[in-house]
Protein backbone atom coordinates (compact mmCIF):
# COMPACT_ATOMS: atom_id res chain seq x y z
CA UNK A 1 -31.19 0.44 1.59
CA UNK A 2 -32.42 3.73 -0.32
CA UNK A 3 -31.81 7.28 1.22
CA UNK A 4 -34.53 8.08 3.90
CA UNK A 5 -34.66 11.70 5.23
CA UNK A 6 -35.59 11.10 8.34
CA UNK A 7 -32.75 8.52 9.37
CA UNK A 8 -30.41 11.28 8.33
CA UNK A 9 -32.26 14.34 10.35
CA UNK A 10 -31.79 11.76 13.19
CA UNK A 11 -28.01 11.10 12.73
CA UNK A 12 -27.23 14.93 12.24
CA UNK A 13 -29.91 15.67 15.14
CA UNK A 14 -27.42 13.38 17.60
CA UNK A 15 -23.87 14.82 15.76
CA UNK A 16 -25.90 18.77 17.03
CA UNK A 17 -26.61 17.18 20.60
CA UNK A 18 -23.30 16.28 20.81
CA UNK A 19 -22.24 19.76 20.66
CA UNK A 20 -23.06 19.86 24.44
CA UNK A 21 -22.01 16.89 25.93
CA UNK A 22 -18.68 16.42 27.00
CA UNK A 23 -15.96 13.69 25.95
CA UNK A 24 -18.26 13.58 22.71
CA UNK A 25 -17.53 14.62 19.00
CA UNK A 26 -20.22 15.67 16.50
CA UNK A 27 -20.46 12.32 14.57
CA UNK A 28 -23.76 10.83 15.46
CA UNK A 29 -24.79 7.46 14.16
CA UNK A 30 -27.97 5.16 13.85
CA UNK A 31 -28.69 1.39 13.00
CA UNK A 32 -31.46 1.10 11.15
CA UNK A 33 -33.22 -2.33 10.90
CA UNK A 34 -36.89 -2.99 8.16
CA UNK A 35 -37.12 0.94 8.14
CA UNK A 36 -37.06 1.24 12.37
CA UNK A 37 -34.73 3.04 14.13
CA UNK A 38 -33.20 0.32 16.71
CA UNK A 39 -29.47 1.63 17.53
CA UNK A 40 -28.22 5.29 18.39
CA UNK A 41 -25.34 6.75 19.53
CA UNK A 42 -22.73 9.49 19.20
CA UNK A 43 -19.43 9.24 19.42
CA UNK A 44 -17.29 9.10 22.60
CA UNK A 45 -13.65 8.32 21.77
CA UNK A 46 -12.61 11.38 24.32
CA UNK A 47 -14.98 10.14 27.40
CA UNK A 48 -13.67 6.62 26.81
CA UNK A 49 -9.91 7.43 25.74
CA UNK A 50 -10.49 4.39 22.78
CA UNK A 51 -10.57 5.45 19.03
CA UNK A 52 -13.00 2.37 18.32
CA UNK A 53 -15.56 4.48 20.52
CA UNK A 54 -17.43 5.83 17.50
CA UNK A 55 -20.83 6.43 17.14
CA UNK A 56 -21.31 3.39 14.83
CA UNK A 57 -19.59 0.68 16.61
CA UNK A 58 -21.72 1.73 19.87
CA UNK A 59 -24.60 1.95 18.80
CA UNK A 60 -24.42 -1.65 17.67
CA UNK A 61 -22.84 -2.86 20.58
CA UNK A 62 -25.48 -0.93 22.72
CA UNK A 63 -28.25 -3.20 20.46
CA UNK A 64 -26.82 -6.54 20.62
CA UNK A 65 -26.85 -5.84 24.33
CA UNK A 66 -30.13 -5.16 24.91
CA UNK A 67 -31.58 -7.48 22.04
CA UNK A 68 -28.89 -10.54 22.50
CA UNK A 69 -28.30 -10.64 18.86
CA UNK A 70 -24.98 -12.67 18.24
CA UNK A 71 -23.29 -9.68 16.55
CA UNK A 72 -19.17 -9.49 17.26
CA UNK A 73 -18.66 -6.03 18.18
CA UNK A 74 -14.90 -6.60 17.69
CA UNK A 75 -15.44 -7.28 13.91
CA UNK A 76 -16.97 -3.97 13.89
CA UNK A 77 -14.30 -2.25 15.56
CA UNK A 78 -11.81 -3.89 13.05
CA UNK A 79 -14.39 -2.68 9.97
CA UNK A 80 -14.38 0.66 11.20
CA UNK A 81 -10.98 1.36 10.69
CA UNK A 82 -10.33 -0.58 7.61
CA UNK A 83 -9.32 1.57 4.90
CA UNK A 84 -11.52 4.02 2.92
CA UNK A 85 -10.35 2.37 -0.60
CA UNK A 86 -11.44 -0.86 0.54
CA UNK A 87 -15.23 -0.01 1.64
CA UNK A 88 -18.02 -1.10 -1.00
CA UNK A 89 -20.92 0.42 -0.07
CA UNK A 90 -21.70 2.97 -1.95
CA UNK A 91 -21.91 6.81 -0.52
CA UNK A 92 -23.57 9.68 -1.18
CA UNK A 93 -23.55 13.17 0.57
CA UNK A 94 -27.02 14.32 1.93
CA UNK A 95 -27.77 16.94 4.47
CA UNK A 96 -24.26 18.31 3.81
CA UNK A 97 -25.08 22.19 4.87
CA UNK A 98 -26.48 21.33 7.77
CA UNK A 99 -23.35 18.89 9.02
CA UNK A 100 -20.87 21.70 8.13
CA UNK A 101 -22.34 24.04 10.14
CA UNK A 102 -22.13 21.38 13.03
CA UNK A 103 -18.70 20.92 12.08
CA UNK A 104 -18.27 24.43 11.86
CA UNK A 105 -19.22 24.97 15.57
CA UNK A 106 -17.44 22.31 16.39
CA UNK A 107 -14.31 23.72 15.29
CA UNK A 108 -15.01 26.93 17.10
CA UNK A 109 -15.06 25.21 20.00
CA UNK A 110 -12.39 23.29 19.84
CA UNK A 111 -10.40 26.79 19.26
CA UNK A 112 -11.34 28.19 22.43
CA UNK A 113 -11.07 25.39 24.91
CA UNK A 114 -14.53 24.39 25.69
């Protein structure tokens, strides 16, 4: 799949929502199937107290729920916390000013308590 600018507005538009809602973290995350949005979610590893709760692996449980697709959700738990050097998809940094400055607030947040 090629870079689309709008799937990424999307995914940083959900990681800036986050910013106010509570047990979340600003890592939003969509599934994308022929060029239609289908899964969303953020992450919610505080609200759920599980570090599998991210963004990614919800989202597609959240879709094989609703469409009854036989996808194993625990394969994608295991997948999302397989190492870094053994990923093979390619990656490529788009939208990066706008996702530090999420970060950023993030941060500042975390500093103060809220």
């Amino acid at each position: 799949m090629t870079y689309n600018k709008e799937f990424m507005a999307r995914a940083v538009e959900l990681s800036r929502e986050a910013l106010s809602k509570p047990g979340t973290e600003p890592f939003g995350a969509i599934v994308v199937l022929n060029g239609k949005i289908v899964g969303e979610c953020l992450n919610h590893s505080l609200a759920h107290f599980d570090p599998t709760s991210h963004g990614e692996v919800e989202a597609f449980e959240g879709l094989t729920k609703r469409e009854r697709h036989p996808i194993d959700v625990d394969k994608l738990r295991i997948a999302a916390g397989s190492l870094l050097s053994e990923r093979t998809m390619p990656n490529e940094q788009h939208m990066d000013e706008e996702a530090t400055k999420i970060l950023k607030t993030w941060a500042e947040m975390k500093k103060v308590g809220k």
